[in-house]
PDB file of N, CA and C in Angstrom:
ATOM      1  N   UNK A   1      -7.329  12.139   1.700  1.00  0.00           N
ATOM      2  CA  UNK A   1      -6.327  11.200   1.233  1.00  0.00           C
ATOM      3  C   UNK A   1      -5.269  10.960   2.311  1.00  0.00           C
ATOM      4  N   UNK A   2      -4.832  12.068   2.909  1.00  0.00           N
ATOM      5  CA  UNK A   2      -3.562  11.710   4.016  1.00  0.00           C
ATOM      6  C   UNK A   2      -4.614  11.163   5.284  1.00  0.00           C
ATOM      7  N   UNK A   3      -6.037  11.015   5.502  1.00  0.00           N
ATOM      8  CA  UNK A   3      -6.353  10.399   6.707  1.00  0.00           C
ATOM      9  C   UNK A   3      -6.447   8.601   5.832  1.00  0.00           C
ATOM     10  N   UNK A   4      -6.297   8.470   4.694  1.00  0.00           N
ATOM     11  CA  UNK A   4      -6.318   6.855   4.115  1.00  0.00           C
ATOM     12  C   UNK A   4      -4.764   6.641   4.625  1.00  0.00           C
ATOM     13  N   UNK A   5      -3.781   7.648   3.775  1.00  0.00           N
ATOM     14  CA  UNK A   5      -3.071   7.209   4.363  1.00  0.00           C
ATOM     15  C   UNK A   5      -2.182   6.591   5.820  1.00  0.00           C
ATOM     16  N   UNK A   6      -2.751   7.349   6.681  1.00  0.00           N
ATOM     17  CA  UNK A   6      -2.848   6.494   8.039  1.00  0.00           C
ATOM     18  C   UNK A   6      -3.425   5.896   7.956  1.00  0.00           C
ATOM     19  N   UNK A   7      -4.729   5.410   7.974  1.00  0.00           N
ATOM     20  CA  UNK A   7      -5.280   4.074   7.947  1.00  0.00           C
ATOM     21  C   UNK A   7      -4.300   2.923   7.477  1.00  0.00           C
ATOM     22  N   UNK A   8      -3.699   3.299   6.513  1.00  0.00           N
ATOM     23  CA  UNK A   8      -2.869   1.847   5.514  1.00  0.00           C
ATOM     24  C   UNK A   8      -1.514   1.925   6.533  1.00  0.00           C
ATOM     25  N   UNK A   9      -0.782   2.961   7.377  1.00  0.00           N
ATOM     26  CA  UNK A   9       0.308   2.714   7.908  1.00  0.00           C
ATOM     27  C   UNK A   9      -0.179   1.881   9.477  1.00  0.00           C
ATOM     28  N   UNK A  10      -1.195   2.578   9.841  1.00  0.00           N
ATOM     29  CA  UNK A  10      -1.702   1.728  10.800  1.00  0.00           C
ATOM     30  C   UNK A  10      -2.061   0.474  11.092  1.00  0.00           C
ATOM     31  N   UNK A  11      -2.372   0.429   9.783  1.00  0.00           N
ATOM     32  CA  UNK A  11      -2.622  -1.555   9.568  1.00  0.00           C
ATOM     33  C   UNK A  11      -1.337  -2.157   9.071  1.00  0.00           C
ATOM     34  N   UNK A  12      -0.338  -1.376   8.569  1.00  0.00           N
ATOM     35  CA  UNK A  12       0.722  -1.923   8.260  1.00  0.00           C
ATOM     36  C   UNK A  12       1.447  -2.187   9.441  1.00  0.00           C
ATOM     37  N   UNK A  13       1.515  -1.772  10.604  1.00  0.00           N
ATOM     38  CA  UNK A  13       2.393  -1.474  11.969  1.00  0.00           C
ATOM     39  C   UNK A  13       1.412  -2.647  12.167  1.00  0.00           C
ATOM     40  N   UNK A  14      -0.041  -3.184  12.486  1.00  0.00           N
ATOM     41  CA  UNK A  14      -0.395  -4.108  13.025  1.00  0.00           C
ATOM     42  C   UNK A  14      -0.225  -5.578  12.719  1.00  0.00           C
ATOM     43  N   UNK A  15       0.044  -5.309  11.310  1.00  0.00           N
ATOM     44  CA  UNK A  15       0.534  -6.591  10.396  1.00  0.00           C
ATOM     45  C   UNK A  15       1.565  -6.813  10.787  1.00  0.00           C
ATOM     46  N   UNK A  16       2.772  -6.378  10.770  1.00  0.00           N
ATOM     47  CA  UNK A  16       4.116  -6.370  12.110  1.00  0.00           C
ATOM     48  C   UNK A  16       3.875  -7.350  12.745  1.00  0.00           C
ATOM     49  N   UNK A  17       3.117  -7.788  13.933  1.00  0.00           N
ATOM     50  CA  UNK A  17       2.993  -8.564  14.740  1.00  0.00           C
ATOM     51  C   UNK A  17       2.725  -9.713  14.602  1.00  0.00           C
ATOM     52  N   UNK A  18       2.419  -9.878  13.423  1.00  0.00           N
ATOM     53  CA  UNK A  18       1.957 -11.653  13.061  1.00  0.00           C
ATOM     54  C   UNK A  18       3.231 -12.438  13.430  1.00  0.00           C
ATOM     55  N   UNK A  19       4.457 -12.021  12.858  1.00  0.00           N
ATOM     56  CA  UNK A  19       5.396 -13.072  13.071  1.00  0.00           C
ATOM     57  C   UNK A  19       5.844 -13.508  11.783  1.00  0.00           C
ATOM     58  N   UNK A  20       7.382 -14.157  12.136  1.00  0.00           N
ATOM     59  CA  UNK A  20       8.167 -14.536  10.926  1.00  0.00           C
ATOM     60  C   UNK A  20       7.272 -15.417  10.420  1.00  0.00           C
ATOM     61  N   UNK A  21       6.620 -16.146  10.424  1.00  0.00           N
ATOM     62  CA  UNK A  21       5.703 -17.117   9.507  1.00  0.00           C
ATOM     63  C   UNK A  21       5.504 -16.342   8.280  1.00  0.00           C
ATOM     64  N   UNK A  22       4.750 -14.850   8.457  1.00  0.00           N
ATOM     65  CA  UNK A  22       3.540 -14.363   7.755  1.00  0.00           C
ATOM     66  C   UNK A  22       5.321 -13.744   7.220  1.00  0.00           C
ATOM     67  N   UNK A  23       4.902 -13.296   5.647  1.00  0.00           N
ATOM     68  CA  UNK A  23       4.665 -12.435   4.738  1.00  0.00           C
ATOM     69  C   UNK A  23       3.803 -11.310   4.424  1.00  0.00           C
ATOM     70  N   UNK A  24       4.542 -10.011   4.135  1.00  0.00           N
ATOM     71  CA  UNK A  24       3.345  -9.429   3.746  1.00  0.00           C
ATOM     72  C   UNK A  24       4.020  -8.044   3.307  1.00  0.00           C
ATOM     73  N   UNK A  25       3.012  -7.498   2.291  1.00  0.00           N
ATOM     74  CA  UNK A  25       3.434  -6.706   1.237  1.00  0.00           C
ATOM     75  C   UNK A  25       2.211  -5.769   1.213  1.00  0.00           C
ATOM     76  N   UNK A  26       3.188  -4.099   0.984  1.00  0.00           N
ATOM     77  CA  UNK A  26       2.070  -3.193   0.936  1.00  0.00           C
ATOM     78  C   UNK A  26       2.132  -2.122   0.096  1.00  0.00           C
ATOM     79  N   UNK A  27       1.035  -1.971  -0.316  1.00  0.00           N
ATOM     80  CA  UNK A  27       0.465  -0.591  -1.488  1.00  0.00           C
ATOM     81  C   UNK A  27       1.296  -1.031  -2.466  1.00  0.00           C
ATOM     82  N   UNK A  28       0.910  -2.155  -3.370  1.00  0.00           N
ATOM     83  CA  UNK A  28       1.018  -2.738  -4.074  1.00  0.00           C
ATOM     84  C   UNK A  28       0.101  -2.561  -5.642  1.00  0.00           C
ATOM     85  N   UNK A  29       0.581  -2.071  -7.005  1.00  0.00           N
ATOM     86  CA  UNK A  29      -0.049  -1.408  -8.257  1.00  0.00           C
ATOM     87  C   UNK A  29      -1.301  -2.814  -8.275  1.00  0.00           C
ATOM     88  N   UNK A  30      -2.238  -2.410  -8.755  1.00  0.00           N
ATOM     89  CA  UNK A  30      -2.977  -3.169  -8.958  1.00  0.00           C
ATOM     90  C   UNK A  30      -3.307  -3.783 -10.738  1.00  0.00           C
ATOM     91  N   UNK A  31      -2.619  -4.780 -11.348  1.00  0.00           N
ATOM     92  CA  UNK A  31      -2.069  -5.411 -12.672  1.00  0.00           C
ATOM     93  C   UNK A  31      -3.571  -5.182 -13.453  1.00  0.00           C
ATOM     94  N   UNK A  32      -3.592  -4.050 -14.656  1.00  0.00           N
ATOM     95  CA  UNK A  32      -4.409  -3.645 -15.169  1.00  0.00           C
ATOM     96  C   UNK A  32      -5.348  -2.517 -14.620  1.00  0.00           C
ATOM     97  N   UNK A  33      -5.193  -2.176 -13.764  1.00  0.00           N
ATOM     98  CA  UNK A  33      -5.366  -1.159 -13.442  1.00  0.00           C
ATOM     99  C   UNK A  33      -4.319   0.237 -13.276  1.00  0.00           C
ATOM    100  N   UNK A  34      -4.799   1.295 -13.739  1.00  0.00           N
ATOM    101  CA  UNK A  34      -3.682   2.453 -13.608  1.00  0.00           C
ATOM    102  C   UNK A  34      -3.553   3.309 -12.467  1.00  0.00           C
ATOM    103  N   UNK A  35      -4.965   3.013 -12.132  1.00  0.00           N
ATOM    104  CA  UNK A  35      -4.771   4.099 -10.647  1.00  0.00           C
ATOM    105  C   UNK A  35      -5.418   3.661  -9.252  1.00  0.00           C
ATOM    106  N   UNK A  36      -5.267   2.353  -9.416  1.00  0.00           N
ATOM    107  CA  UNK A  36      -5.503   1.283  -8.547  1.00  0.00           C
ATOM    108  C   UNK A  36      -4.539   0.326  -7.510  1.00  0.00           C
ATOM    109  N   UNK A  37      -4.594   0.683  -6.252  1.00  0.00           N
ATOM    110  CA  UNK A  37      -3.651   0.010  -5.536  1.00  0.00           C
ATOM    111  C   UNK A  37      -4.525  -0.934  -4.461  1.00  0.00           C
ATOM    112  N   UNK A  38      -3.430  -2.320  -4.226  1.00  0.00           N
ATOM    113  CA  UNK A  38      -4.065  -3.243  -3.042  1.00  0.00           C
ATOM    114  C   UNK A  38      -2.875  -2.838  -2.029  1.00  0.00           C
ATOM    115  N   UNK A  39      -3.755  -2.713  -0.633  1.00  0.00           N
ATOM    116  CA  UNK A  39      -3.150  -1.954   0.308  1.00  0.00           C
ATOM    117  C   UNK A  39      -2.404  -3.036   0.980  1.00  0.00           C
ATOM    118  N   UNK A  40      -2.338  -3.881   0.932  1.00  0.00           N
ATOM    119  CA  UNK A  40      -1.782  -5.313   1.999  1.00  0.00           C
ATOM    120  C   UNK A  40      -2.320  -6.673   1.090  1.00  0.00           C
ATOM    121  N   UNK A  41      -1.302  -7.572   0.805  1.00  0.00           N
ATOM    122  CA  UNK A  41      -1.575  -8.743   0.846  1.00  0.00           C
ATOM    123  C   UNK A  41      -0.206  -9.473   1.860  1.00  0.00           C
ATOM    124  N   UNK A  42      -1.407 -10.591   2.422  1.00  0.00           N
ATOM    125  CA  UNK A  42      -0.170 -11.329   3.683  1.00  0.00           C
ATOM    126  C   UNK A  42      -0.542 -12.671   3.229  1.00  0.00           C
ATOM    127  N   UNK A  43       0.922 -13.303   3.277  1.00  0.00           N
ATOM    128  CA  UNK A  43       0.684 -14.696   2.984  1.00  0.00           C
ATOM    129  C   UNK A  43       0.929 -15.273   4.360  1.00  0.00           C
ATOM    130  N   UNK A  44       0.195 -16.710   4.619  1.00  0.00           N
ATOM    131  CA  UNK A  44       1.023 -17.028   5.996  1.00  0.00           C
ATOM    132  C   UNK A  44       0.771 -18.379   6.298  1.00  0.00           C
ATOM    133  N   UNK A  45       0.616 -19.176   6.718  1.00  0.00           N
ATOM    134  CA  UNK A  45       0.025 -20.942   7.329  1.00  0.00           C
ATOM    135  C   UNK A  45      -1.049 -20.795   6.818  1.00  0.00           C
ATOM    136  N   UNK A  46      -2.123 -20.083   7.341  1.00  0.00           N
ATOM    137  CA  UNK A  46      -3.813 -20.215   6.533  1.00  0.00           C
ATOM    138  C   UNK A  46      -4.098 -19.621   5.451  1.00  0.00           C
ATOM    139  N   UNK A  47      -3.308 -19.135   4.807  1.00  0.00           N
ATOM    140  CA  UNK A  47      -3.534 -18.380   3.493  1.00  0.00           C
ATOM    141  C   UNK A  47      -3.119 -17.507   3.088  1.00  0.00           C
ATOM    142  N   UNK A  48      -3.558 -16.814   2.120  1.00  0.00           N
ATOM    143  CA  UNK A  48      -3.392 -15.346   1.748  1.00  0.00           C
ATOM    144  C   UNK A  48      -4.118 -14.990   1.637  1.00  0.00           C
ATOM    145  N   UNK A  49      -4.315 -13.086   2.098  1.00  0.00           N
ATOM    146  CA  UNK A  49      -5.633 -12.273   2.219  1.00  0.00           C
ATOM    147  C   UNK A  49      -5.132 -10.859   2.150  1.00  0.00           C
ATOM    148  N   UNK A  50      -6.203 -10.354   1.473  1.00  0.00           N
ATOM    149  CA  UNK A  50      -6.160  -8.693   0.681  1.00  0.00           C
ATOM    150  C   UNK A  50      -6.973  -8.160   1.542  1.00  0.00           C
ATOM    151  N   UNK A  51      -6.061  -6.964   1.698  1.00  0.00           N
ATOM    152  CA  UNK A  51      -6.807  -5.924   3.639  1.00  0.00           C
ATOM    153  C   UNK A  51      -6.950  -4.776   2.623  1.00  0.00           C
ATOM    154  N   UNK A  52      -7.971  -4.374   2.256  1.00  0.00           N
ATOM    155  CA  UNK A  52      -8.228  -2.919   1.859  1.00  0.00           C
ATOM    156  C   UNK A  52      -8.112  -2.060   3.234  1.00  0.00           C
ATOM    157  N   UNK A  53      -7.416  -1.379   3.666  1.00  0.00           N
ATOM    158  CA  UNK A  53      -7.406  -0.134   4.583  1.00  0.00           C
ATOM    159  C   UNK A  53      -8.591   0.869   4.727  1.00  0.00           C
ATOM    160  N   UNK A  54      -8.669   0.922   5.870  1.00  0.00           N
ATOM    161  CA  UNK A  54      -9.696   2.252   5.613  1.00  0.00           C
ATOM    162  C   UNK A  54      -9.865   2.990   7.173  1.00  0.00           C
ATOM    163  N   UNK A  55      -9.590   4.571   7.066  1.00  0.00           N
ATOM    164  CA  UNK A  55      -9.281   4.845   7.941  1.00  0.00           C
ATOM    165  C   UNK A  55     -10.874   5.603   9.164  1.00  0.00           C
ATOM    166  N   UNK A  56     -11.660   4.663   9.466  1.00  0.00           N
ATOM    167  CA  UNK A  56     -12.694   5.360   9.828  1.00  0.00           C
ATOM    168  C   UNK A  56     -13.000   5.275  11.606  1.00  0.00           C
ATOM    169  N   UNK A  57     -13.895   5.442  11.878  1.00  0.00           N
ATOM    170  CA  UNK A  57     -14.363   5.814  13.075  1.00  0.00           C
ATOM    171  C   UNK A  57     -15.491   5.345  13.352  1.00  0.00           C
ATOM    172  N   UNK A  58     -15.745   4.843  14.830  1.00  0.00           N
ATOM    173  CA  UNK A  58     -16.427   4.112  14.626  1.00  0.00           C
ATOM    174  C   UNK A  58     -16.746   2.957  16.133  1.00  0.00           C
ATOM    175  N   UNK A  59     -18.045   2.087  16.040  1.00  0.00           N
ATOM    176  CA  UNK A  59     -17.414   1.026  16.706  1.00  0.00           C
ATOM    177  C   UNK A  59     -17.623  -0.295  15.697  1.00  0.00           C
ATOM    178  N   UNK A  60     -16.718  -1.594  15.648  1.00  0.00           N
ATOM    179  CA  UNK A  60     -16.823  -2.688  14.986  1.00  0.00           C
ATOM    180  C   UNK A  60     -17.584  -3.530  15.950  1.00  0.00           C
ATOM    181  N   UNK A  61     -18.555  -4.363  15.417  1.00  0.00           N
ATOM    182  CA  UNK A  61     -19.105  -5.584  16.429  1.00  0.00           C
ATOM    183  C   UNK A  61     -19.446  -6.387  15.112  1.00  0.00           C
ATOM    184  N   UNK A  62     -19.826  -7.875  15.690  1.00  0.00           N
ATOM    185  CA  UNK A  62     -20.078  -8.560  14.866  1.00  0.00           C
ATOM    186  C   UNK A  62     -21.506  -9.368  15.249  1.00  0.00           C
ATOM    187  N   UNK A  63     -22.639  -9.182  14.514  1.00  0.00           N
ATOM    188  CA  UNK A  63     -23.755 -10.092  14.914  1.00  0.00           C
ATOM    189  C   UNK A  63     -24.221 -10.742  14.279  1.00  0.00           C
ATOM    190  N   UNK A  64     -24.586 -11.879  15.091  1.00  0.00           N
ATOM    191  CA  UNK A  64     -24.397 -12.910  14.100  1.00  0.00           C
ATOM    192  C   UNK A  64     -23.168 -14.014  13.313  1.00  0.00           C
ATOM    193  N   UNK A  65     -23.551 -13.872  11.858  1.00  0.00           N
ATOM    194  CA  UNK A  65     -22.234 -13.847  11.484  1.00  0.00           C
ATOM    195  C   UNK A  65     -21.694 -12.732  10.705  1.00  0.00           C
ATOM    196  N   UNK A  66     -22.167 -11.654  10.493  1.00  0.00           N
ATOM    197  CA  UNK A  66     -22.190 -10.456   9.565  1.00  0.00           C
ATOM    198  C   UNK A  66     -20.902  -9.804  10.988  1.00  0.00           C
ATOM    199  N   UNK A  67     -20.229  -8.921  10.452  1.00  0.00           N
ATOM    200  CA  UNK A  67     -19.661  -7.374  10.215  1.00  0.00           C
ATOM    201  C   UNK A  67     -20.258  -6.283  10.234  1.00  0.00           C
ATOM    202  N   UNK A  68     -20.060  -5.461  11.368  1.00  0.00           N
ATOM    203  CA  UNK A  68     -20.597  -4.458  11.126  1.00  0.00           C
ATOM    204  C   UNK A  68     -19.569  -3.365  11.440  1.00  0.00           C
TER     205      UNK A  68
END
C-alpha cells in the first residue's frame, strides 16, 4: 500500500507541470462506492481524464496502437 502510495504522489508532482490551464484533483472518494478512490482527475483544453496510479516497474512501449 505505501509503494501505491508513491505511485499516486509521483504522478501527482508530474501533473504539476501541465500548467495554469489544467485543473486537477487528487484521491478523490469514489460516489457510491465506500472504499473506492479515483486517484487524479485533470480537467484542461482537451478534456478531462481519470489517471488510476500505479506504482510499478518496468519498461512502457507502445506497438502499434496498443500499450504495453
Amino acid at each position: 500500500q505505501e509503494r501505491g502510495a508513491d505511485g499516486e504522489l509521483q504522478t501527482a508532482a508530474a501533473l504539476e507541470t501541465l500548467g495554469d490551464r489544467w485543473v486537477r484533483f487528487h484521491d478523490l472518494r469514489w460516489p457510491g462506492r465506500r472504499l473506492a478512490n479515483i486517484d487524479h482527475i485533470v480537467v484542461g483544453p482537451s478534456g478531462v481524464f481519470v489517471i488510476d496510479s500505479k506504482n510499478w516497474s518496468g519498461r512502457v512501449e507502445v506497438s502499434g496502437s496498443v500499450l504495453r
